[in-house]
Protein backbone atom coordinates (compact mmCIF):
# COMPACT_ATOMS: atom_id res chain seq x y z
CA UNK A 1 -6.89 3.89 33.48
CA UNK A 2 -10.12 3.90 35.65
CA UNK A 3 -12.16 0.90 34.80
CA UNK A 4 -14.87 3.65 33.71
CA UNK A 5 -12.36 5.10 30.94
CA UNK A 6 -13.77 4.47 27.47
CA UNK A 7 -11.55 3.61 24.61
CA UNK A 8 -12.83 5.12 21.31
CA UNK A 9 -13.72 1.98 18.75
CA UNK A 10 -15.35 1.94 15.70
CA UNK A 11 -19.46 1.90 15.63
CA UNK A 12 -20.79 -1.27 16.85
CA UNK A 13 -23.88 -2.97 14.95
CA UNK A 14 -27.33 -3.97 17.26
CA UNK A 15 -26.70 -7.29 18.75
CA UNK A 16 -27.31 -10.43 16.52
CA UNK A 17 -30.53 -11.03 18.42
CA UNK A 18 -32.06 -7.69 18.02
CA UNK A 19 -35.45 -8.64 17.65
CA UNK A 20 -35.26 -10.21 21.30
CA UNK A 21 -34.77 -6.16 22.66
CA UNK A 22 -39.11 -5.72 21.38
CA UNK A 23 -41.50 -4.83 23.88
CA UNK A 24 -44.89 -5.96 22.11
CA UNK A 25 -46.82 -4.02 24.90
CA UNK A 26 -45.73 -0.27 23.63
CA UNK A 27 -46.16 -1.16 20.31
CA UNK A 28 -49.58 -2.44 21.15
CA UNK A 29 -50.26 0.98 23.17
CA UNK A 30 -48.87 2.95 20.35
CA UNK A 31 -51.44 0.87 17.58
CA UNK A 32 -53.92 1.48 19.70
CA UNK A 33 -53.47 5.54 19.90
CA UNK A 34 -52.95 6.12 16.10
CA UNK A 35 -56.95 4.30 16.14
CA UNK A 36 -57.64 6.89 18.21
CA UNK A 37 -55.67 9.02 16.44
CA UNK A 38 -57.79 9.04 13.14
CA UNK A 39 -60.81 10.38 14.45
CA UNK A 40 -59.04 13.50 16.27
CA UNK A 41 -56.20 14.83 13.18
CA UNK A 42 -56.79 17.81 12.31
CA UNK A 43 -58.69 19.01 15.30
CA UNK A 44 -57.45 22.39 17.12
CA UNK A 45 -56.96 20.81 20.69
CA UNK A 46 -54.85 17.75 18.74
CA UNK A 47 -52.74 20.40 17.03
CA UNK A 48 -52.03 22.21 20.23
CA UNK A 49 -51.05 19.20 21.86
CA UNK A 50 -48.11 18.67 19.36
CA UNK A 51 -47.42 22.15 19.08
CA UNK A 52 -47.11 22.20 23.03
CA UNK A 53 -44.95 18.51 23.00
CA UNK A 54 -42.56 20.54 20.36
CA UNK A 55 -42.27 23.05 22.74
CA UNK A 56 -41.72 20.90 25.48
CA UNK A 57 -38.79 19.90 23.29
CA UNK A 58 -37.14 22.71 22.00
CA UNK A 59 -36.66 24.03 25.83
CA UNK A 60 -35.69 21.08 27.70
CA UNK A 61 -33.05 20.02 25.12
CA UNK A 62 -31.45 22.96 25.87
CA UNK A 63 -31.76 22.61 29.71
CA UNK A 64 -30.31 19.11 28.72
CA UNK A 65 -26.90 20.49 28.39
CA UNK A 66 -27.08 22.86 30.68
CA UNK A 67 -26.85 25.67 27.53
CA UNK A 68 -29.83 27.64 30.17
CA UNK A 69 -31.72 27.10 33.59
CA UNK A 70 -34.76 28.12 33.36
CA UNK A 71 -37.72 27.31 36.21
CA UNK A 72 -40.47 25.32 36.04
CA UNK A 73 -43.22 28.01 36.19
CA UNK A 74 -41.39 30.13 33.19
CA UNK A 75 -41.22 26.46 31.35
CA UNK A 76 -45.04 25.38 31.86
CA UNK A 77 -46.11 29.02 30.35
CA UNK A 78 -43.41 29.05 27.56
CA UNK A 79 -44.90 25.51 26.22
CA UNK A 80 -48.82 27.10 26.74
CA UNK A 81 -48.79 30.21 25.37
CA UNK A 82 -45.58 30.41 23.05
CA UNK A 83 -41.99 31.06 23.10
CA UNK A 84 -41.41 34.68 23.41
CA UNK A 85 -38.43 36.20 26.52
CA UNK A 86 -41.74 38.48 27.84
CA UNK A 87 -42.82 35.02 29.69
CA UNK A 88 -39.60 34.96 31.05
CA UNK A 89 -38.51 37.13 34.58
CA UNK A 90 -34.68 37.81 35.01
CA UNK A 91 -35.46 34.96 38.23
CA UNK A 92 -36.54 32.63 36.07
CA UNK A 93 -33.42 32.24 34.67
CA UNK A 94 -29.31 32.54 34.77
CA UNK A 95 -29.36 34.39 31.63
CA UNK A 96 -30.50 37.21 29.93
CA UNK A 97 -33.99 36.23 28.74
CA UNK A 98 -33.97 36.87 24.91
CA UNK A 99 -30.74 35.25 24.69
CA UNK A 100 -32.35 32.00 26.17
CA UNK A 101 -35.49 32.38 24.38
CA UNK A 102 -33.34 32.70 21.20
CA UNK A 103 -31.39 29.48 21.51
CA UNK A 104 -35.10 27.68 22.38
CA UNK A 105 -36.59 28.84 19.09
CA UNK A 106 -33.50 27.71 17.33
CA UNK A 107 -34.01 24.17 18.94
CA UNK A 108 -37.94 24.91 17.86
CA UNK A 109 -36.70 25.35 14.43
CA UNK A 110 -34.77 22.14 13.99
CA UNK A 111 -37.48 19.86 15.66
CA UNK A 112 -40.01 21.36 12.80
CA UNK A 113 -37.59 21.14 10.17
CA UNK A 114 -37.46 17.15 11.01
CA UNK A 115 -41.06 17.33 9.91
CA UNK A 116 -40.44 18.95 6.97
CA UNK A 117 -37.87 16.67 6.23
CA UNK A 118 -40.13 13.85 6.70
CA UNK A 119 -42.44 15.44 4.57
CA UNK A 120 -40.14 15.91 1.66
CA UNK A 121 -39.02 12.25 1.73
CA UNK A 122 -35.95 13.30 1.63
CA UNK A 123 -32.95 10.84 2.38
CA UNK A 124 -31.06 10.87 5.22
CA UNK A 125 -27.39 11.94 5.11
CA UNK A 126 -24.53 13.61 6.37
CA UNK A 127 -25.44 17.06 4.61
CA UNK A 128 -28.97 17.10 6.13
CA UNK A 129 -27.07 16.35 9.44
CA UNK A 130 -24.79 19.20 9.15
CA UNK A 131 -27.80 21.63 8.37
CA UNK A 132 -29.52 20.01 11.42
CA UNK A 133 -26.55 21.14 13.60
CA UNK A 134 -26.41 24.75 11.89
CA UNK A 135 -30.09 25.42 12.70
CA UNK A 136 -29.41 24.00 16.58
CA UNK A 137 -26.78 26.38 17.40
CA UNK A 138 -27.99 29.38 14.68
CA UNK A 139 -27.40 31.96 17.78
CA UNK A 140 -24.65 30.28 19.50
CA UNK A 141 -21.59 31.86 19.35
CA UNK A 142 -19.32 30.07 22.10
CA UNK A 143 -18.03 26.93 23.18
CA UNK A 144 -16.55 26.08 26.50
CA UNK A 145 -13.29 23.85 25.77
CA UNK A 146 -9.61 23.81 27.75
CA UNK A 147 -6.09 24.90 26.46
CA UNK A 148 -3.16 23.10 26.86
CA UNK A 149 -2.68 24.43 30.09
CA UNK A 150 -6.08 23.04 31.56
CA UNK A 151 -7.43 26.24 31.60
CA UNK A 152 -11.31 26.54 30.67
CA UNK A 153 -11.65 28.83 27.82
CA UNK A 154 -14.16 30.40 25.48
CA UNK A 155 -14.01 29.53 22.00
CA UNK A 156 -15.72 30.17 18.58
CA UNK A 157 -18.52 27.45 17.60
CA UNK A 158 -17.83 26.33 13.71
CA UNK A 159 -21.33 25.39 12.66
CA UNK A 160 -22.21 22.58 10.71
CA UNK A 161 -19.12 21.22 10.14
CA UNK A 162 -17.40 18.16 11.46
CA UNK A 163 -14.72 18.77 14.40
CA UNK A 164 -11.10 19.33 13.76
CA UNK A 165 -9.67 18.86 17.19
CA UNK A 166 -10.42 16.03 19.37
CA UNK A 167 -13.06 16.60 21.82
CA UNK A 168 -12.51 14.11 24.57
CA UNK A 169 -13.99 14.54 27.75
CA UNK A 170 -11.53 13.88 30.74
CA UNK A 171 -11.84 14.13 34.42
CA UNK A 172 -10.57 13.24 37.95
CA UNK A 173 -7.30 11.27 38.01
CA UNK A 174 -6.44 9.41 34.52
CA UNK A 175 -10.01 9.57 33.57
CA UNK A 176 -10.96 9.76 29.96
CA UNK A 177 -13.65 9.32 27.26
CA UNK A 178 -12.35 9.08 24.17
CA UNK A 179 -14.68 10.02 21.25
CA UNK A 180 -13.93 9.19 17.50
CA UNK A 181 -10.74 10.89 16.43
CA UNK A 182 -10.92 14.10 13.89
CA UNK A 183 -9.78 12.31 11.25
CA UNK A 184 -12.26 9.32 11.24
CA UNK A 185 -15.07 11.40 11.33
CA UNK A 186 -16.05 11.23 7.51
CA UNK A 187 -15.72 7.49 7.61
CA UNK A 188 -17.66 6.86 10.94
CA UNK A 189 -20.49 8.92 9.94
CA UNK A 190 -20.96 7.51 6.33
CA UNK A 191 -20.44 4.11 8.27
CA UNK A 192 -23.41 4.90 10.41
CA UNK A 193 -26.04 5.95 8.08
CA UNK A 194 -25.38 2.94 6.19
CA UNK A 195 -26.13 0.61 8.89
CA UNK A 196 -28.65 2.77 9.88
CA UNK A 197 -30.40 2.71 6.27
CA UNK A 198 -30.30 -1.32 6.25
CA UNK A 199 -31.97 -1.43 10.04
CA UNK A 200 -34.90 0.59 8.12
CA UNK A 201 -34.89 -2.43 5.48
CA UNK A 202 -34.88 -5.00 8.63
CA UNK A 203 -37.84 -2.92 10.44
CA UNK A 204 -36.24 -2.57 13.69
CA UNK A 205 -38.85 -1.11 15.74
CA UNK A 206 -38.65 2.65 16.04
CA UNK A 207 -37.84 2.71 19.79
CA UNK A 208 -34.50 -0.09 19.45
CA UNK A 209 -33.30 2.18 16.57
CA UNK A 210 -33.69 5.40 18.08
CA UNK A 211 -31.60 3.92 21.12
CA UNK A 212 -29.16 2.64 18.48
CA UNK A 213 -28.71 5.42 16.68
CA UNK A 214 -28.82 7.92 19.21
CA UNK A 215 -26.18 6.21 21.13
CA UNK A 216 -23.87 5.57 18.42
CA UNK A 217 -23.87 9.03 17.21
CA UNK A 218 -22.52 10.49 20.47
CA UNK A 219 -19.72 8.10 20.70
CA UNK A 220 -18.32 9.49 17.30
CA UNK A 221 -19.19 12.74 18.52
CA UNK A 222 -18.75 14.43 15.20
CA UNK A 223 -19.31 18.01 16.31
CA UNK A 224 -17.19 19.97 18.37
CA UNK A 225 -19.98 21.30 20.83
CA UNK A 226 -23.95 20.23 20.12
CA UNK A 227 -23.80 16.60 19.84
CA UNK A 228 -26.51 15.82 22.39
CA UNK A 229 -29.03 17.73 20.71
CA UNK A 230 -28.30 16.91 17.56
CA UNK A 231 -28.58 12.74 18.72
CA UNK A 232 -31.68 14.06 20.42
CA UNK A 233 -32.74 15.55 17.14
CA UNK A 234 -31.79 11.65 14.97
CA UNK A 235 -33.69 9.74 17.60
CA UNK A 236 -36.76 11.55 17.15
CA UNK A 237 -36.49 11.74 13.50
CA UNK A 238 -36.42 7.91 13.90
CA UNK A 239 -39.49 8.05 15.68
CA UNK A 240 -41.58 10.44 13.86
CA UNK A 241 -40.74 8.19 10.64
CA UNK A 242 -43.00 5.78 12.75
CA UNK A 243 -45.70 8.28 13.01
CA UNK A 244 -44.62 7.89 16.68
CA UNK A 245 -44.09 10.96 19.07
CA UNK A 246 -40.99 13.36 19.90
CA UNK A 247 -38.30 12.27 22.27
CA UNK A 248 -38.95 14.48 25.06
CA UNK A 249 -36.25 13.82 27.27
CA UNK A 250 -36.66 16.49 30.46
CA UNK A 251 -34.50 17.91 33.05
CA UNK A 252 -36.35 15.05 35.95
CA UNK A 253 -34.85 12.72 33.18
CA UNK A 254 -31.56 13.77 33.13
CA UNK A 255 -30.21 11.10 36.12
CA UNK A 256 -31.47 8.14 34.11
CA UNK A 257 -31.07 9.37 30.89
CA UNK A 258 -27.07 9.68 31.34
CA UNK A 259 -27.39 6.32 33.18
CA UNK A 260 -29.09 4.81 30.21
CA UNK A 261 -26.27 6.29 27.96
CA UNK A 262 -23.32 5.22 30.20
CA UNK A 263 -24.90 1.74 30.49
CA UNK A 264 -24.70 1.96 26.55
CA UNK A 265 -21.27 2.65 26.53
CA UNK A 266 -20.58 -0.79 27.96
CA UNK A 267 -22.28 -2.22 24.97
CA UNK A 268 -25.99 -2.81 26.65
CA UNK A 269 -28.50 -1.01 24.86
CA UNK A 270 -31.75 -2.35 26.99
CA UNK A 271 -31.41 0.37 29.56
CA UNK A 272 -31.29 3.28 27.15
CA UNK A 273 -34.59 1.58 25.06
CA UNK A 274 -36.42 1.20 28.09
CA UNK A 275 -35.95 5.17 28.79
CA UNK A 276 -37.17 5.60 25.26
CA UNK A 277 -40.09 3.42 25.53
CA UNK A 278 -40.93 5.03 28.86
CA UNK A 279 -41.03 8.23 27.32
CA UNK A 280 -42.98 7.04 24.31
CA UNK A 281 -45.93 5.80 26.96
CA UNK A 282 -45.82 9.20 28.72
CA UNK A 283 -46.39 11.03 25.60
CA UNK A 284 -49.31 8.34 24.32
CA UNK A 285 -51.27 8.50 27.95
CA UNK A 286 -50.93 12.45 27.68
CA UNK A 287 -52.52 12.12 24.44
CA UNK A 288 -55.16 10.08 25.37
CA UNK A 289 -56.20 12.40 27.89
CA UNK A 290 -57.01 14.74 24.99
CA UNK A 291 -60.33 17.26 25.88
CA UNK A 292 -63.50 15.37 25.72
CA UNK A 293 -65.16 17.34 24.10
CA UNK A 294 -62.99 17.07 21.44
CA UNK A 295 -63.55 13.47 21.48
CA UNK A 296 -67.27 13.61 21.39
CA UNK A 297 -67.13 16.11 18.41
CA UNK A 298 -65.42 13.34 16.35
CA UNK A 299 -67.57 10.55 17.74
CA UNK A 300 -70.99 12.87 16.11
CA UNK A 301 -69.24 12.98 13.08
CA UNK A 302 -68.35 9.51 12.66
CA UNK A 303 -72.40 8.61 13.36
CA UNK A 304 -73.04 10.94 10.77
CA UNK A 305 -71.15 9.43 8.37
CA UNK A 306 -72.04 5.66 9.46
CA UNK A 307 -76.01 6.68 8.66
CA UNK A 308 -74.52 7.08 5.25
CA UNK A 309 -72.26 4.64 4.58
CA UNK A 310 -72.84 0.98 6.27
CA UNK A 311 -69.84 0.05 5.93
CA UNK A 312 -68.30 2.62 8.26
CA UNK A 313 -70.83 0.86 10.49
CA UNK A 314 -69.74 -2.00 10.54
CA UNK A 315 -66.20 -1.18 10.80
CA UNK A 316 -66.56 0.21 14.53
CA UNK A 317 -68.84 -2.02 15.38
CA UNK A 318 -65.70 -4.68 14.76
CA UNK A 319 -63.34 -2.01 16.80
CA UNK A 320 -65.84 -2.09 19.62
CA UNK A 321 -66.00 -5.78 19.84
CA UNK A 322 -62.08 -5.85 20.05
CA UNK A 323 -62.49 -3.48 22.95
CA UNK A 324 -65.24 -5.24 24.72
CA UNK A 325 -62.65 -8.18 24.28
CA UNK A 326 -59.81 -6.21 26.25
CA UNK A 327 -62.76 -5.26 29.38
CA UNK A 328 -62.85 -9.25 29.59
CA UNK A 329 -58.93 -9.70 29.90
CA UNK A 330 -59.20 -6.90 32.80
CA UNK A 331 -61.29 -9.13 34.33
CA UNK A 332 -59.07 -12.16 34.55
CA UNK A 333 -56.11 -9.61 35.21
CA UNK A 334 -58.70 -7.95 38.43
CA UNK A 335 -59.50 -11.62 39.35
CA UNK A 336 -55.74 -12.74 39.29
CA UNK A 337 -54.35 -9.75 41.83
CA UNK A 338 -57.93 -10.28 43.92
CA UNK A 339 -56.51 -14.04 44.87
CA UNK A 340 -52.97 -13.26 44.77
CA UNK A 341 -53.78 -10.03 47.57
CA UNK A 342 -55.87 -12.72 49.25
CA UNK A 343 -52.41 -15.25 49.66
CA UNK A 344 -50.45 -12.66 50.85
CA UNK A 345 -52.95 -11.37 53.48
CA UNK A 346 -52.77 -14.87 55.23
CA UNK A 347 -49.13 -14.69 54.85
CA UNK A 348 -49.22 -10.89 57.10
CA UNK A 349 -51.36 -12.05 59.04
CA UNK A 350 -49.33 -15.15 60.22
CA UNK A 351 -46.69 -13.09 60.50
CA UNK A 352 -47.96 -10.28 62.30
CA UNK A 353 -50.96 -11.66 64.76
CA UNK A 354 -48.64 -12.46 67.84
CA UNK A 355 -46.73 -8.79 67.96
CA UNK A 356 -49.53 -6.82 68.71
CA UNK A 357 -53.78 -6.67 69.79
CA UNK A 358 -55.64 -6.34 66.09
CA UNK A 359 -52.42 -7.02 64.17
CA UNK A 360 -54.18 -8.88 61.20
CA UNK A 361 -54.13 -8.37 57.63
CA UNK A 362 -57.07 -8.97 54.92
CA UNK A 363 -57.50 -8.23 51.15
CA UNK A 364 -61.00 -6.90 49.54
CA UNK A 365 -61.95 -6.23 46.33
CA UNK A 366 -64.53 -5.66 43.90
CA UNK A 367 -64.80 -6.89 40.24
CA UNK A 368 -66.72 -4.71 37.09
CA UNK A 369 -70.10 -4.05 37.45
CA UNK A 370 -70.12 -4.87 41.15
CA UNK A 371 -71.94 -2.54 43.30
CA UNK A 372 -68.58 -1.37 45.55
CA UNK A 373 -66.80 -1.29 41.70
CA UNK A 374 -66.49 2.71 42.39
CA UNK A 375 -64.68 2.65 45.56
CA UNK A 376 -61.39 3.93 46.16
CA UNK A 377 -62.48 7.08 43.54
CA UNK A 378 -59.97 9.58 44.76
CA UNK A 379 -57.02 7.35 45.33
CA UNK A 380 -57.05 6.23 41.88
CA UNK A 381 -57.98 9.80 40.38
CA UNK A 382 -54.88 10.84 42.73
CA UNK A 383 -52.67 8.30 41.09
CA UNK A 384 -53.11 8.74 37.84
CA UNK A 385 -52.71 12.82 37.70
CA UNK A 386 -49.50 11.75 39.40
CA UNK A 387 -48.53 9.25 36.85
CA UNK A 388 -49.65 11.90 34.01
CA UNK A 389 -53.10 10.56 32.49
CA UNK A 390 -56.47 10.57 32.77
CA UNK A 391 -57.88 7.78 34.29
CA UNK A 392 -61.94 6.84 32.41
CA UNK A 393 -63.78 5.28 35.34
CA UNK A 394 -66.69 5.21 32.79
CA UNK A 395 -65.18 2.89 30.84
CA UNK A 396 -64.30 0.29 33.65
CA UNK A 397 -63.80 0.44 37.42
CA UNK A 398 -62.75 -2.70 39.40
CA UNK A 399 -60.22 -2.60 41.82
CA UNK A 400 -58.24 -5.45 44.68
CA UNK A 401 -56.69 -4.09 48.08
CA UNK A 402 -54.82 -5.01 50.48
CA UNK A 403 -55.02 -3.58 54.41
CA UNK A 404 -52.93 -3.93 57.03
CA UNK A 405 -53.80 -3.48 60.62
CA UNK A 406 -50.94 -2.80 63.23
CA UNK A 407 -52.23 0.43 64.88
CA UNK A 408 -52.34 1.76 61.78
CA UNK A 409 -54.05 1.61 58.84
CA UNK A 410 -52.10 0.59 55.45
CA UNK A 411 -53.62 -0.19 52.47
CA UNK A 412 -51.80 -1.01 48.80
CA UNK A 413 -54.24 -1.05 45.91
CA UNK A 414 -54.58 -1.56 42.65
CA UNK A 415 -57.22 -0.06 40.22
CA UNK A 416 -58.39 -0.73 36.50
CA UNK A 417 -59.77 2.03 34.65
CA UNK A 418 -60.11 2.69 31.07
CA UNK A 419 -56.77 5.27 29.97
CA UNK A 420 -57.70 8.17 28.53
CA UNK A 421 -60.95 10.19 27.19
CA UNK A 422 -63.36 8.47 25.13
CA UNK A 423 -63.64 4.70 24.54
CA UNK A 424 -59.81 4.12 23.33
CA UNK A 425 -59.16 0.33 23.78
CA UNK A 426 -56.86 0.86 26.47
CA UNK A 427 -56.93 -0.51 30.05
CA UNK A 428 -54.90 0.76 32.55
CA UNK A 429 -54.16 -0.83 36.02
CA UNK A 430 -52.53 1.70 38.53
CA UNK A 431 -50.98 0.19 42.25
CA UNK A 432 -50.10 2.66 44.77
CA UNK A 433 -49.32 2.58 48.31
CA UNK A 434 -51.11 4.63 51.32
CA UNK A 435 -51.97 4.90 55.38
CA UNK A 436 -55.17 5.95 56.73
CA UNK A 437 -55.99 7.70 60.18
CA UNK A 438 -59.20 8.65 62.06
CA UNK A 439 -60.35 12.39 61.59
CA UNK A 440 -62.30 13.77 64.49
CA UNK A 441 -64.97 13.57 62.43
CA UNK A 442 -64.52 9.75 62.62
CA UNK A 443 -64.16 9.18 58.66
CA UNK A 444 -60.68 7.76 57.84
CA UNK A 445 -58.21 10.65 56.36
CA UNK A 446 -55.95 9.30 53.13
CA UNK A 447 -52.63 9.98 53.42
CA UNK A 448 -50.28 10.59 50.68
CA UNK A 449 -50.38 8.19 47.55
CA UNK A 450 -47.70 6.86 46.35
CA UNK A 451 -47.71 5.47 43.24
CA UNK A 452 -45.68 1.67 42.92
CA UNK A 453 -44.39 2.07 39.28
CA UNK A 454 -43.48 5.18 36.83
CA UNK A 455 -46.16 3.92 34.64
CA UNK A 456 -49.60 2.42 34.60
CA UNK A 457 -49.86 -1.08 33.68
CA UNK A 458 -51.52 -1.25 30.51
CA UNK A 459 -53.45 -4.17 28.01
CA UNK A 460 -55.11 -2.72 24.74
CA UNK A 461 -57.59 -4.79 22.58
CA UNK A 462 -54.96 -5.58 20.12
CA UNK A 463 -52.30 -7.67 22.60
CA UNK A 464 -52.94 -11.43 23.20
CA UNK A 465 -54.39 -12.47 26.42
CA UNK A 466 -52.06 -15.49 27.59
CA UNK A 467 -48.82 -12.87 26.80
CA UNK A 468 -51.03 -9.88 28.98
CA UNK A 469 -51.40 -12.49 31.83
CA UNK A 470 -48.33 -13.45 31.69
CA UNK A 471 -46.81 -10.04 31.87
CA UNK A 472 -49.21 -8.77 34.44
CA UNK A 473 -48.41 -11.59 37.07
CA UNK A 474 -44.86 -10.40 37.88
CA UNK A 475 -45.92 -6.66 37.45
CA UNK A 476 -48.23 -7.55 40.09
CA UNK A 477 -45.80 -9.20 42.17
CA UNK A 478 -43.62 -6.89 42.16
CA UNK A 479 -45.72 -3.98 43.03
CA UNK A 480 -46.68 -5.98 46.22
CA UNK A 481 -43.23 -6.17 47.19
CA UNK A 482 -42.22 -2.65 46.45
CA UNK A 483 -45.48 -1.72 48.60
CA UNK A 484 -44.65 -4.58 51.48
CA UNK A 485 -41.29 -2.48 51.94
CA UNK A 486 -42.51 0.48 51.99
CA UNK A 487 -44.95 -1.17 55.28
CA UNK A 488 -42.09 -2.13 56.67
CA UNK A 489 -40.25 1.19 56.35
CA UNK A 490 -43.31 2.90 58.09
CA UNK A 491 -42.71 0.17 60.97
CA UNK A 492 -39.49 0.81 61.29
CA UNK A 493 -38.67 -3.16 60.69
């Protein structure tokens, strides 16, 4: 067999250690939105914004496994004005364009029927996970499978019911992956929600169970064709348990998401959890970026109600000292980068002085409340619609940089802002990389930014310092090597 052959086994519990697989910061990002949170339920621009994420779901789920293409353009207007085949052109798609927009409201269905389910307090178990599948695949009538022959075929989809043929995927040469046999179905599944049910009595956090369960779910495979979305379905159930967000894993996700999973199959679960936390921080910076004016509508009526009751006065006054407390860690985190950007300027600039007239390099920067403090405006607003949230430079601007001078003009930066509308808690520190050139004009053109990480770096009011510092060194360190070798790239070194 090919080393990447998978034997089928029997479900695996999480590692011994399972606590060790916690990442405090998303849980301290997540805390810090459901503050936010309160003062915005209920409100029409909140409600769109979930109605949109679920149907942000419901199509790329679908996309997922490849069930429908379906562009990017059609996508953006199906999630903003509603899921109905007129939004869709015949080029938008490979199908016809009610059939596609039928199996997306299907997928609709089943993510709102995990809220109901929620709702009812109803326990988890294999009948609920049998309906789930039903709903999924309401209006799908095939399944692609193989005859004995090899020959790809067309067969009838049995809904809601557990496989009765194998359905092992095989490929190139003796490749195989081998998925719980038929008859070991009933037993695997009962097996799972079991262990599942005593994680929820350990309090694994939402994000290492939704890996967990996701991932052992699709190795017993217990349906003959809709697995994915039915896992896809489990993990966010998991999640919106939590009070946490949908897992909105999209077609750019794809690549790492089957990475994640095949990483899983070798019994590591970190990669596949770090996806899922990923995902969770994309959906929690979206929703800070929530309209403003929806955030100032709350903020009037929480006044309102503090001139009546003194104790809701006090009570943000003790939230706004915990984020006046965060706005003092940025500025040990802006002071740490400033002198670290300084070190490796002197290390360039050794390096570089001999090879060329004005080779030098040199590090600037400007702490909160300093009178440069809104420089580098556009870069950062650049950044952060690229990394997919709104970055406050009302809250807090401070920034360090780091230029490089060998005929042309390279700069990597990093910027604190607040994250998000409204005074939320949350600091975010963006590094990106960029060249600048002479217009004739004489002012110095920006070339493309390029952002140095997937995500922000983030600190809320609610994490400890020391752990913060500690986690924002190496982030920092390796941003400036990810931005050093993208310098040398650009020199061809």
């Amino acid at each position: 067999m090919n080393e990447e052959s998978h034997v089928w086994k029997p479900i695996q519990d999480l590692p011994a250690v399972w606590s060790d697989l916690a990442n405090p910061q998303i849980e301290a990002l997540m805390t810090a939105w459901h503050e936010q949170a309160k003062q915005l339920r209920g409100k029409h621009s909140y409600t769109e914004f979930l109605t949109r994420l679920r149907r942000q779901w419901a199509i790329e789920t679908g996309i997922l496994e490849r069930l429908y293409a379906l562009s990017d353009g059609a996508t953006k207007t199906l999630i903003e004005k509603g899921l109905d085949a007129a939004f869709i052109g015949h080029e938008d798609t490979d199908r016809n364009p009610t059939e596609v927009v039928v199996m997306i409201q299907d997928q609709h269905a089943a993510i709102e029927g995990l809220y109901q389910f929620i709702s009812g307090q109803r326990p988890l178990g294999t009948s609920y996970i049998k309906e789930l599948h039903r709903t999924l695949t309401e209006h799908q009538i095939h399944y692609h499978a193989r005859d004995t022959l090899g020959q790809e075929v067309l067969r009838t989809l049995p809904r809601g019911e557990w496989k009765k043929l194998p359905n092992n995927v095989e490929g190139p040469g003796d490749f195989k992956f081998e998925f719980c046999p038929p008859e070991h179905v009933d037993l695997e599944m009962e097996h799972l929600l079991q262990t599942h049910h005593i994680h929820e009595k350990w309090d694994v956090p939402p994000y290492v169970e939704a890996a967990w369960f996701h991932h052992a779910f699709t190795l017993v495979h217990p349906f003959t064709d809709g697995n994915g979305r039915v896992a896809r379905c489990l993990a966010t159930l998991v999640f919106l348990k939590h009070d946490w967000f949908p897992l909105v894993v999209t077609r750019s996700d794809r690549d790492e998401y089957i990475a994640a999973l095949r990483q899983a199959d070798k019994g590591d679960l970190r990669r596949l959890i770090g996806l899922f936390i990923t995902l969770q921080g994309r959906a929690i910076r979206e929703a800070f970026s929530l309209s403003e004016e929806l955030v100032y509508e709350h903020i009037a009526i929480g006044n309102i109600l503090d001139a009546v009751k003194g104790r809701f006065s006090r009570l943000r006054q003790e939230r706004e000292t915990y984020k006046q407390q965060v706005l003092v860690t940025a500025d040990a985190l802006q002071s740490h980068v400033a002198d670290r950007l300084k070190q490796v300027a002197e290390e360039v600039t050794t390096a570089i002085a001999s090879e060329g007239d004005g080779f030098k390099s040199y590090s600037t920067n400007a702490a909160r409340n300093a009178y440069n403090a809104g420089y580098n405006y556009i870069q950062t607003v650049w950044c952060a619609k690229a990394l997919g949230y709104f970055a406050n430079l009302e809250v807090y601007q401070a920034w360090a940089d780091l230029t490089i001078l060998t005929g042309t003009r390279t700069e990597i930066l990093f910027t604190f802002h607040g994250m998000g509308k409204g005074s939320t808690g949350v600091i975010a520190c963006s590094a990106m990389y960029y060249t600048k050139q002479p217009s004739e004009s004489g002012e110095a053109m920006i070339s493309e930014v390029v952002p140095l990480s997937e995500e922000p770096f983030t600190l809320t009011h609610r994490e400890d310092p020391t752990l913060v510092e500690r986690r924002f060194r190496q982030w920092v360190n390796d941003r400036i090597i990810l931005g050093l070798d993208h310098w040398r790239k650009a020199v061809g070194a």
